[in-house]
N, C-alpha and C. Protein backbone atom coordinates (compact mmCIF):
# COMPACT_ATOMS: atom_id res chain seq x y z
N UNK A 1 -8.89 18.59 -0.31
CA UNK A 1 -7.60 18.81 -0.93
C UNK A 1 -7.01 17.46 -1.37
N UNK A 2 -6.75 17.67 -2.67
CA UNK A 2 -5.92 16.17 -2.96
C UNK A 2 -4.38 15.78 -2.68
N UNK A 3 -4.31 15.02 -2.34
CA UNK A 3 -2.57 14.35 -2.07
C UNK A 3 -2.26 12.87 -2.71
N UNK A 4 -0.81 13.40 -2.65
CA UNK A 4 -0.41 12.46 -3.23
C UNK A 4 -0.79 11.00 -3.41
N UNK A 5 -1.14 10.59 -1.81
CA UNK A 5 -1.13 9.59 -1.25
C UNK A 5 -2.49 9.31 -1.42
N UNK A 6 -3.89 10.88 -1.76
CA UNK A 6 -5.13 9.81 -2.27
C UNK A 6 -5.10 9.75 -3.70
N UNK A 7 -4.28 10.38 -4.79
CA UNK A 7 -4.22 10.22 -5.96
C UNK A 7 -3.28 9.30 -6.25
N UNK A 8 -2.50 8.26 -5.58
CA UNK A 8 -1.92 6.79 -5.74
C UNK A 8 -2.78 5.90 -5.29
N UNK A 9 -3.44 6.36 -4.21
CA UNK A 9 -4.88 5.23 -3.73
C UNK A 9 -5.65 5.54 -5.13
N UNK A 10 -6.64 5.96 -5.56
CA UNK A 10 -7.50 6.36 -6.12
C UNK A 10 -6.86 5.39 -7.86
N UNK A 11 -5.58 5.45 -8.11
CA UNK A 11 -4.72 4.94 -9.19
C UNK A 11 -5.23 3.28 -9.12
N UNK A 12 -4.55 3.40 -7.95
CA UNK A 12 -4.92 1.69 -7.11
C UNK A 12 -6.12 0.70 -7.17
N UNK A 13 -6.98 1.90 -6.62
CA UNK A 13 -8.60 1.57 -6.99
C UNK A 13 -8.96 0.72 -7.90
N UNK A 14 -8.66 1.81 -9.17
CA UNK A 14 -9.07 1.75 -10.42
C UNK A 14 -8.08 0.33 -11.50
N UNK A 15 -7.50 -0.35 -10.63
CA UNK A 15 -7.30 -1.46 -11.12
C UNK A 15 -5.63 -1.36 -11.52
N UNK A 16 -5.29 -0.17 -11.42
CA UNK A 16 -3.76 -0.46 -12.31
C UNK A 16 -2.83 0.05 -11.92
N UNK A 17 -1.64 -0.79 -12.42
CA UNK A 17 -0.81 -0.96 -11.39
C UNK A 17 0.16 0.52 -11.47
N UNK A 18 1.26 0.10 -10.40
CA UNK A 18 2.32 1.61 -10.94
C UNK A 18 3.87 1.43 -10.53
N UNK A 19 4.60 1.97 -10.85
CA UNK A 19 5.97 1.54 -10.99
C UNK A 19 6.33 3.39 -10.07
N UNK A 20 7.45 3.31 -9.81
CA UNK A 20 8.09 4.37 -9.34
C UNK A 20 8.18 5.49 -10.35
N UNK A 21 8.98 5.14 -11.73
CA UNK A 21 9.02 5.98 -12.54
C UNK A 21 7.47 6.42 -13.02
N UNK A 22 6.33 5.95 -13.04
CA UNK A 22 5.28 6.52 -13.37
C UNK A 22 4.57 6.97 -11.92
N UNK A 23 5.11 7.24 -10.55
CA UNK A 23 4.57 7.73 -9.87
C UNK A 23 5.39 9.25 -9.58
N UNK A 24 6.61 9.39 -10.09
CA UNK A 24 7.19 10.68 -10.49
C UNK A 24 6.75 11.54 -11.32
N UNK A 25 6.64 11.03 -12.91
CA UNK A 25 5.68 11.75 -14.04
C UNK A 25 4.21 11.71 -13.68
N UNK A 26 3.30 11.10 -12.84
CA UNK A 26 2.52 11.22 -12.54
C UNK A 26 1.79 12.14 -11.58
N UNK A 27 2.43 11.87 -10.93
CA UNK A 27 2.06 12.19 -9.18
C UNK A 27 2.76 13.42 -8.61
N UNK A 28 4.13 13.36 -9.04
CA UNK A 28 5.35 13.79 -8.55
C UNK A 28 5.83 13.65 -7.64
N UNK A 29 5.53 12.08 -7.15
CA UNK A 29 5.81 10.98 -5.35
C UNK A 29 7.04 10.46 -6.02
N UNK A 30 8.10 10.89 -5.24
CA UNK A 30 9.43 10.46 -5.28
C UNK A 30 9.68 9.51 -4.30
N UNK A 31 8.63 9.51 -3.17
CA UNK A 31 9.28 8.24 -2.44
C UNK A 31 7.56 7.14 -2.38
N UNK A 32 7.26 6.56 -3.70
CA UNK A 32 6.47 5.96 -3.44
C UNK A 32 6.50 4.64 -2.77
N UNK A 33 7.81 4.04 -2.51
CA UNK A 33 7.70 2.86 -0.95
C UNK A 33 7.00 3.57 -0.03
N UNK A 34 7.28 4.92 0.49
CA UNK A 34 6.97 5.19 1.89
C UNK A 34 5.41 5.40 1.69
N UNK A 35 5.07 5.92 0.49
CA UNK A 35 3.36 6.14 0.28
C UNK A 35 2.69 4.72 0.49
N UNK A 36 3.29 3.58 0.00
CA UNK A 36 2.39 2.18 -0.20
C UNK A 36 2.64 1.84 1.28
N UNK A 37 3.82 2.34 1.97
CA UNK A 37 3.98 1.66 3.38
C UNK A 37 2.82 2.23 4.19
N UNK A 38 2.66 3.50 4.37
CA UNK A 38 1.73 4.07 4.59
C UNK A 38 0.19 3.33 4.58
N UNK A 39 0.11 3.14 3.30
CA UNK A 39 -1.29 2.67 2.77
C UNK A 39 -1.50 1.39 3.15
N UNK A 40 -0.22 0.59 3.38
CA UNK A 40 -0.07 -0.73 3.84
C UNK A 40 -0.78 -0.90 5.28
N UNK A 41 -0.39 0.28 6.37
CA UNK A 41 -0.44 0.76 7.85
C UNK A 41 -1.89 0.71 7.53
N UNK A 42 -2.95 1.45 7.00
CA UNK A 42 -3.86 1.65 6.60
C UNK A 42 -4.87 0.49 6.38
N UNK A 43 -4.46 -0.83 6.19
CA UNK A 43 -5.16 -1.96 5.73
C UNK A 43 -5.06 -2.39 4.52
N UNK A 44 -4.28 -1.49 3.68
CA UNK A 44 -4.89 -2.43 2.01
C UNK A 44 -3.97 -2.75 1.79
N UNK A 45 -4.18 -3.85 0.80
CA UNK A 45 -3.78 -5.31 0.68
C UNK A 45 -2.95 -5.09 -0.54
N UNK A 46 -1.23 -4.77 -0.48
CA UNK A 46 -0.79 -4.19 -1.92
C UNK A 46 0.30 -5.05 -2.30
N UNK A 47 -0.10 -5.54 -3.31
CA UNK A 47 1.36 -6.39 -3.56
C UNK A 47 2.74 -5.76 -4.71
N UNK A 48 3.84 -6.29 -3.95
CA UNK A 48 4.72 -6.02 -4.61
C UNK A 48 5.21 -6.78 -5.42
N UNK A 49 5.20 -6.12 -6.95
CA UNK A 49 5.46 -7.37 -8.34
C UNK A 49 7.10 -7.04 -8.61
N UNK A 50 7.49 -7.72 -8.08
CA UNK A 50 8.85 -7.46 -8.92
C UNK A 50 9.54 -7.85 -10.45
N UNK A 51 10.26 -6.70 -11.14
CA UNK A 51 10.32 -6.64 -12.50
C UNK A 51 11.93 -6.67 -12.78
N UNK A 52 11.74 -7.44 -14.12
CA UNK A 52 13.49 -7.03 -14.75
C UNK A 52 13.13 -6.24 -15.96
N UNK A 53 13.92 -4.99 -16.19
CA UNK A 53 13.67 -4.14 -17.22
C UNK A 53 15.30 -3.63 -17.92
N UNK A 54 15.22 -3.28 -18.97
CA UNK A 54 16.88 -3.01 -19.52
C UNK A 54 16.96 -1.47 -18.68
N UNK A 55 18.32 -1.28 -18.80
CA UNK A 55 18.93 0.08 -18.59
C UNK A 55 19.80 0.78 -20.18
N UNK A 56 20.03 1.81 -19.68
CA UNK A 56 20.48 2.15 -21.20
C UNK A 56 21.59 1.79 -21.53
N UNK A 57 22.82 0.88 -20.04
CA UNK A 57 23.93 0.32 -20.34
C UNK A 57 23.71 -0.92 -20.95
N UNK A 58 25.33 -1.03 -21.48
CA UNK A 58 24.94 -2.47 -21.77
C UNK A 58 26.09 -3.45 -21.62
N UNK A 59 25.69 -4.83 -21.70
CA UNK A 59 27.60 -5.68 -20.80
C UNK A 59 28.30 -5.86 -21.79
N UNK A 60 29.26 -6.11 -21.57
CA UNK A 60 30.45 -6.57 -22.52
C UNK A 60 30.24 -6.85 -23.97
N UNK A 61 28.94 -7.96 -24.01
CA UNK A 61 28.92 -8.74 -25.17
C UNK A 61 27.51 -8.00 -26.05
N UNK A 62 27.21 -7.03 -25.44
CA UNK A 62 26.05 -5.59 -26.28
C UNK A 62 24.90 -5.91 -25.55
N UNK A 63 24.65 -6.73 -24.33
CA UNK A 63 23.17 -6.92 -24.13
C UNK A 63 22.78 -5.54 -23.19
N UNK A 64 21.86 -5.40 -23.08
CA UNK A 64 21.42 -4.08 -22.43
C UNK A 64 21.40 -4.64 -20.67
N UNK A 65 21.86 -4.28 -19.88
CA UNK A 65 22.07 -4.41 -18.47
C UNK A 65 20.29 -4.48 -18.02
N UNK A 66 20.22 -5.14 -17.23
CA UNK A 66 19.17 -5.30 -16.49
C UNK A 66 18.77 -4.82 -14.90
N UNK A 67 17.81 -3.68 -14.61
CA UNK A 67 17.40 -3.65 -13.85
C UNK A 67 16.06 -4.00 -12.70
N UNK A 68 16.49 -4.08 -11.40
CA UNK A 68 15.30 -4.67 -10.99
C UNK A 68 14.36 -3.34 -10.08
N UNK A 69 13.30 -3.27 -10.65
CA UNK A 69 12.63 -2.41 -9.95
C UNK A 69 11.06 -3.34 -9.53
N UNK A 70 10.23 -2.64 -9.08
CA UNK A 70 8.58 -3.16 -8.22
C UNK A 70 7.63 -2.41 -8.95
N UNK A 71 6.44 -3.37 -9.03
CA UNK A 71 5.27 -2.25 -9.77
C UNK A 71 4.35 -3.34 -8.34
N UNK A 72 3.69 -1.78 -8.16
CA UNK A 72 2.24 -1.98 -7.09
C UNK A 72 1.18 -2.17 -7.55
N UNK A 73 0.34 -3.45 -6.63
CA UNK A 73 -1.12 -3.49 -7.55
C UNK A 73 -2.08 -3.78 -5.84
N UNK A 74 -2.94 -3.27 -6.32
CA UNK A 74 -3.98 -3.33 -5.67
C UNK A 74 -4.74 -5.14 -5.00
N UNK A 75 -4.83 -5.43 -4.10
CA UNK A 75 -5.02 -6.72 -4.45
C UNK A 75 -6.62 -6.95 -4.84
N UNK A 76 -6.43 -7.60 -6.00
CA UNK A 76 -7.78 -7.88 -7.08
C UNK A 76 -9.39 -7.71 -5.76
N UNK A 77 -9.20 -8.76 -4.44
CA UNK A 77 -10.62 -8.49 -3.37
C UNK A 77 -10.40 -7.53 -3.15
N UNK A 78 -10.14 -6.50 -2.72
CA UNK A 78 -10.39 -4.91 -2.58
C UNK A 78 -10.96 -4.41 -3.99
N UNK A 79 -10.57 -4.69 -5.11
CA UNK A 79 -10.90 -3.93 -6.29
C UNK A 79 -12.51 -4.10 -6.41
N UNK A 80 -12.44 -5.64 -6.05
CA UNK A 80 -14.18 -6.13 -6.49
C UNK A 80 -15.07 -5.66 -5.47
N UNK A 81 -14.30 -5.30 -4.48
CA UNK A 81 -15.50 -4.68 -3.11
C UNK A 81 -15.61 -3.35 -3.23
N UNK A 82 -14.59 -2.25 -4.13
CA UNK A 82 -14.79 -1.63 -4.25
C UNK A 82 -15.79 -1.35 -4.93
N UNK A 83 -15.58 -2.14 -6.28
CA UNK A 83 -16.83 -1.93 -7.35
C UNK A 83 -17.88 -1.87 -7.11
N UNK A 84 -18.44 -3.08 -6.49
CA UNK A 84 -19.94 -3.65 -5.50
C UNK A 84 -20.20 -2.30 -5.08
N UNK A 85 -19.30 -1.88 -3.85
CA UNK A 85 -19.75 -0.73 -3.02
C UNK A 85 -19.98 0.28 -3.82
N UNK A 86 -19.55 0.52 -5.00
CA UNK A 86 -20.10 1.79 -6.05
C UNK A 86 -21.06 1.37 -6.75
N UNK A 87 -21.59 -0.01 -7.29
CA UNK A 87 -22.80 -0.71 -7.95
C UNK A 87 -23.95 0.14 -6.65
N UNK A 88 -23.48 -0.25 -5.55
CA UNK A 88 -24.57 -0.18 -4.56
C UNK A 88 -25.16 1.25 -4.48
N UNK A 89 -24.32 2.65 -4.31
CA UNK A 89 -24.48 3.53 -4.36
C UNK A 89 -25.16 4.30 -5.65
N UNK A 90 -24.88 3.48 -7.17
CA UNK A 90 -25.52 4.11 -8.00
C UNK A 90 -26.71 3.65 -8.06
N UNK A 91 -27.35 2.21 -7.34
CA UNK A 91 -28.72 1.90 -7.43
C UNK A 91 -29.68 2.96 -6.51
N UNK A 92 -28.67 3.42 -5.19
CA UNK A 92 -29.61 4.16 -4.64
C UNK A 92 -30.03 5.73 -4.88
């Protein structure tokens, strides 16, 4: 059975990263901190990128307000051991 939490691993895997709002339209994981904390408990190595992005407000003088949100990435040695370990399996 699939879950959430192996279809954000499995995301992870595969090299790329993810933001909250694409783990809602994606996934439909509304609390993806608690999924990476989880995965964190777990051993893998996830870093948190923090981002400035506009909002649809904007300040005084017309600039678009800035928010700060996190996009998760996999850390790059897990990705390459993953790979290996699947190189290995398709030789046999």
């Amino acid at each position: 059975m699939e879950t959430q939490t192996n279809d954000i691993l499995q995301h992870l895997k595969d090299g790329r990263r993810l933001t909250q709002k694409e783990a809602i339209n994606n996934y439909g994981a509304y609390r993806l901190s608690g999924i990476i904390y989880q995965l964190r408990k777990q051993g893998y190595d996830i870093e948190s990128i923090p981002l400035s992005v506009p909002t649809r407000y904007k300040t005084k003088d017309g600039e678009p307000k800035m928010a700060q949100i996190v996009e998760y990435k996999l850390n790059d040695s897990i990705i390459d051991n993953v790979k290996k370990f699947i190189e290995t399996i398709k030789q046999t």
